[in-house]
C-alpha atoms as a PDB file:
ATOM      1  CA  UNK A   1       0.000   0.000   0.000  1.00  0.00           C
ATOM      2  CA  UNK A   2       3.274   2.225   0.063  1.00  0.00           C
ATOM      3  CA  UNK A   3       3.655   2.637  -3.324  1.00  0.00           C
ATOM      4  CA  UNK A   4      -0.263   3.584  -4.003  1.00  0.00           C
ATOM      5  CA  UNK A   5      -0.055   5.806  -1.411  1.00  0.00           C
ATOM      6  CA  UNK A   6       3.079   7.636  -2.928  1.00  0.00           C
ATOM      7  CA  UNK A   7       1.741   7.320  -6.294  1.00  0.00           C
ATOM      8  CA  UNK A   8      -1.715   8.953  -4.982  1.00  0.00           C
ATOM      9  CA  UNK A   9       0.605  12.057  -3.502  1.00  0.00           C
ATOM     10  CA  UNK A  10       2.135  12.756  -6.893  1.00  0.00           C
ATOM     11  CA  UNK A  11      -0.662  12.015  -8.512  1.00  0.00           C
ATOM     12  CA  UNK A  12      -2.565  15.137  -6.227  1.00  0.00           C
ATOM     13  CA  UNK A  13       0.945  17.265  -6.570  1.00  0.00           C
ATOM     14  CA  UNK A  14       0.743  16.902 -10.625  1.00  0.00           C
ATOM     15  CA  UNK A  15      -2.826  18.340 -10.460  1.00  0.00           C
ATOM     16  CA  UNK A  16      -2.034  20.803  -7.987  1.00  0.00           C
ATOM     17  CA  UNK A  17       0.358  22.465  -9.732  1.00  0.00           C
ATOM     18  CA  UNK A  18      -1.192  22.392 -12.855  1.00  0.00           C
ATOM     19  CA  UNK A  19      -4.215  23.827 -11.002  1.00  0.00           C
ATOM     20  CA  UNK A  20      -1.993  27.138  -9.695  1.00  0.00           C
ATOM     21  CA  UNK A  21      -0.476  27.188 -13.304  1.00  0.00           C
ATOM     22  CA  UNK A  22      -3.964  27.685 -14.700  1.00  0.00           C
ATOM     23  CA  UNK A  23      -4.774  30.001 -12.272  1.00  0.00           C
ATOM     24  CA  UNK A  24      -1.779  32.262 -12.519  1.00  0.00           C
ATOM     25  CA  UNK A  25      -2.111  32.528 -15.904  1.00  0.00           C
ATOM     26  CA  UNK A  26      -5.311  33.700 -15.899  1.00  0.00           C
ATOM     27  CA  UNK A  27      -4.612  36.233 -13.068  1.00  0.00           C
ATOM     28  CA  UNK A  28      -1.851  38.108 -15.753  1.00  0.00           C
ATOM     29  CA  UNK A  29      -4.502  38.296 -18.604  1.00  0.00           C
ATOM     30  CA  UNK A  30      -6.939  39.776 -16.176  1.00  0.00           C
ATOM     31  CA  UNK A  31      -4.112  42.043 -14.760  1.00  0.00           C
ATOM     32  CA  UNK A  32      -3.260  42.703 -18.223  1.00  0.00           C
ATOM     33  CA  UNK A  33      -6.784  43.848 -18.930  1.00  0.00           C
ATOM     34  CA  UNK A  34      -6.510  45.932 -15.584  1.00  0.00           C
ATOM     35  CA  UNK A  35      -3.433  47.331 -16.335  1.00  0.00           C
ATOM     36  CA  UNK A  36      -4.738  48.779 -19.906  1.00  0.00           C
ATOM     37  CA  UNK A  37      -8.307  49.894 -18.566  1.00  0.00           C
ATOM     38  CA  UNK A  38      -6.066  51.981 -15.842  1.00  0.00           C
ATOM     39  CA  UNK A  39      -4.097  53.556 -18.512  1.00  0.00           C
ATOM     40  CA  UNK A  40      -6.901  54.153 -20.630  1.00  0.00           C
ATOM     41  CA  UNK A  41      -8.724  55.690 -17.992  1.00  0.00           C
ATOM     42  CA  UNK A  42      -5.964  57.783 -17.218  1.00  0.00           C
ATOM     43  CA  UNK A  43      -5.315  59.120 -20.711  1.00  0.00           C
ATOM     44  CA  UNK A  44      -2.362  57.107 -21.201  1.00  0.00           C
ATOM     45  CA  UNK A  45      -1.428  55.332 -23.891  1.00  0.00           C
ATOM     46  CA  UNK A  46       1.655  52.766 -23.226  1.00  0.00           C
ATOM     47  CA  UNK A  47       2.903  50.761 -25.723  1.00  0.00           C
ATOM     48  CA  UNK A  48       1.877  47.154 -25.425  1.00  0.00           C
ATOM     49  CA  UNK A  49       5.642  45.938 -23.961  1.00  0.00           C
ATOM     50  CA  UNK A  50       5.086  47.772 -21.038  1.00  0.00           C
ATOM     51  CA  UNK A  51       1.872  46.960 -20.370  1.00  0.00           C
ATOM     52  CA  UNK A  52       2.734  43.398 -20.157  1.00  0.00           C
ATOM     53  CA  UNK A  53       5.576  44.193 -17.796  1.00  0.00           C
ATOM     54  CA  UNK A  54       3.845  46.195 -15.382  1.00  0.00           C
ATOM     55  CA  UNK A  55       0.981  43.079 -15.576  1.00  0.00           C
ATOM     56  CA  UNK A  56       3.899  40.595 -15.266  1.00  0.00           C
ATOM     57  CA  UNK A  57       5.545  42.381 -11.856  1.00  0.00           C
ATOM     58  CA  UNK A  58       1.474  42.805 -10.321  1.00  0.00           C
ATOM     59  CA  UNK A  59       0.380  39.643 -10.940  1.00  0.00           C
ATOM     60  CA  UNK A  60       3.737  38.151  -9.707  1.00  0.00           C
ATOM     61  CA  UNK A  61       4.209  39.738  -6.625  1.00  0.00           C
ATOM     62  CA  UNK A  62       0.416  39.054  -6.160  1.00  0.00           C
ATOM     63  CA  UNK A  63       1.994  35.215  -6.389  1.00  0.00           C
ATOM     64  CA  UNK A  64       4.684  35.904  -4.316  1.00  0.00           C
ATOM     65  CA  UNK A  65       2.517  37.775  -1.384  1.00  0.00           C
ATOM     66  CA  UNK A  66      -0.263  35.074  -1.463  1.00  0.00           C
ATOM     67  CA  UNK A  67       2.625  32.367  -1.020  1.00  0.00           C
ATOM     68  CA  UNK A  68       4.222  33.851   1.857  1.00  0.00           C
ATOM     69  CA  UNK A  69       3.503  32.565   5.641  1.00  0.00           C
ATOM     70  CA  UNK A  70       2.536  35.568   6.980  1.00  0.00           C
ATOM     71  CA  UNK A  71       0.872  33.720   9.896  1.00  0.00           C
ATOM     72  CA  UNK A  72       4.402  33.821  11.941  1.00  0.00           C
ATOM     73  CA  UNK A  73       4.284  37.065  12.129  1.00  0.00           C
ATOM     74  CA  UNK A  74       0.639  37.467  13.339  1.00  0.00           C
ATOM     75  CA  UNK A  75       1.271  34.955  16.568  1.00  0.00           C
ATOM     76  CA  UNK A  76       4.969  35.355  17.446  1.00  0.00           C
ATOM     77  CA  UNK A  77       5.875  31.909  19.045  1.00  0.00           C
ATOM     78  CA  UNK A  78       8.139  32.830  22.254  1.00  0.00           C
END
């Protein structure tokens, strides 16, 4: 039962990822339609490079803050 059980956990870690793949790319096309609504609203008119870069850095450090333990912080253990 070892080896089902192991094969069950990467099983569930394949599908996981591919789960937070799909999702992050679908957060950068909706940041990338947030990005040029903002700039459109604003009277600005970026080329498209740079409106994929500024999606790129939101959506990643959106990534990188929802990742983050921030729970240690909250309750320091003394």
């Amino acid at each position: 039962m070892g080896v089902l059980d192991s094969f069950g956990a990467l099983v569930s870690s394949i599908i996981a990822a591919i789960v937070m793949l799909v999702f992050a790319i679908l957060s950068f096309f909706v940041t990338v339609f947030i990005v040029q609504m903002g700039a459109g609203l604003a009277g600005i008119s970026p080329g498209s490079d740079f409106v994929v870069l500024s999606a790129a850095i939101l959506a990643t450090g959106a990534i990188v803050a929802g990742a983050s333990p921030m729970t240690g912080l909250a309750n320091p253990q003394e």
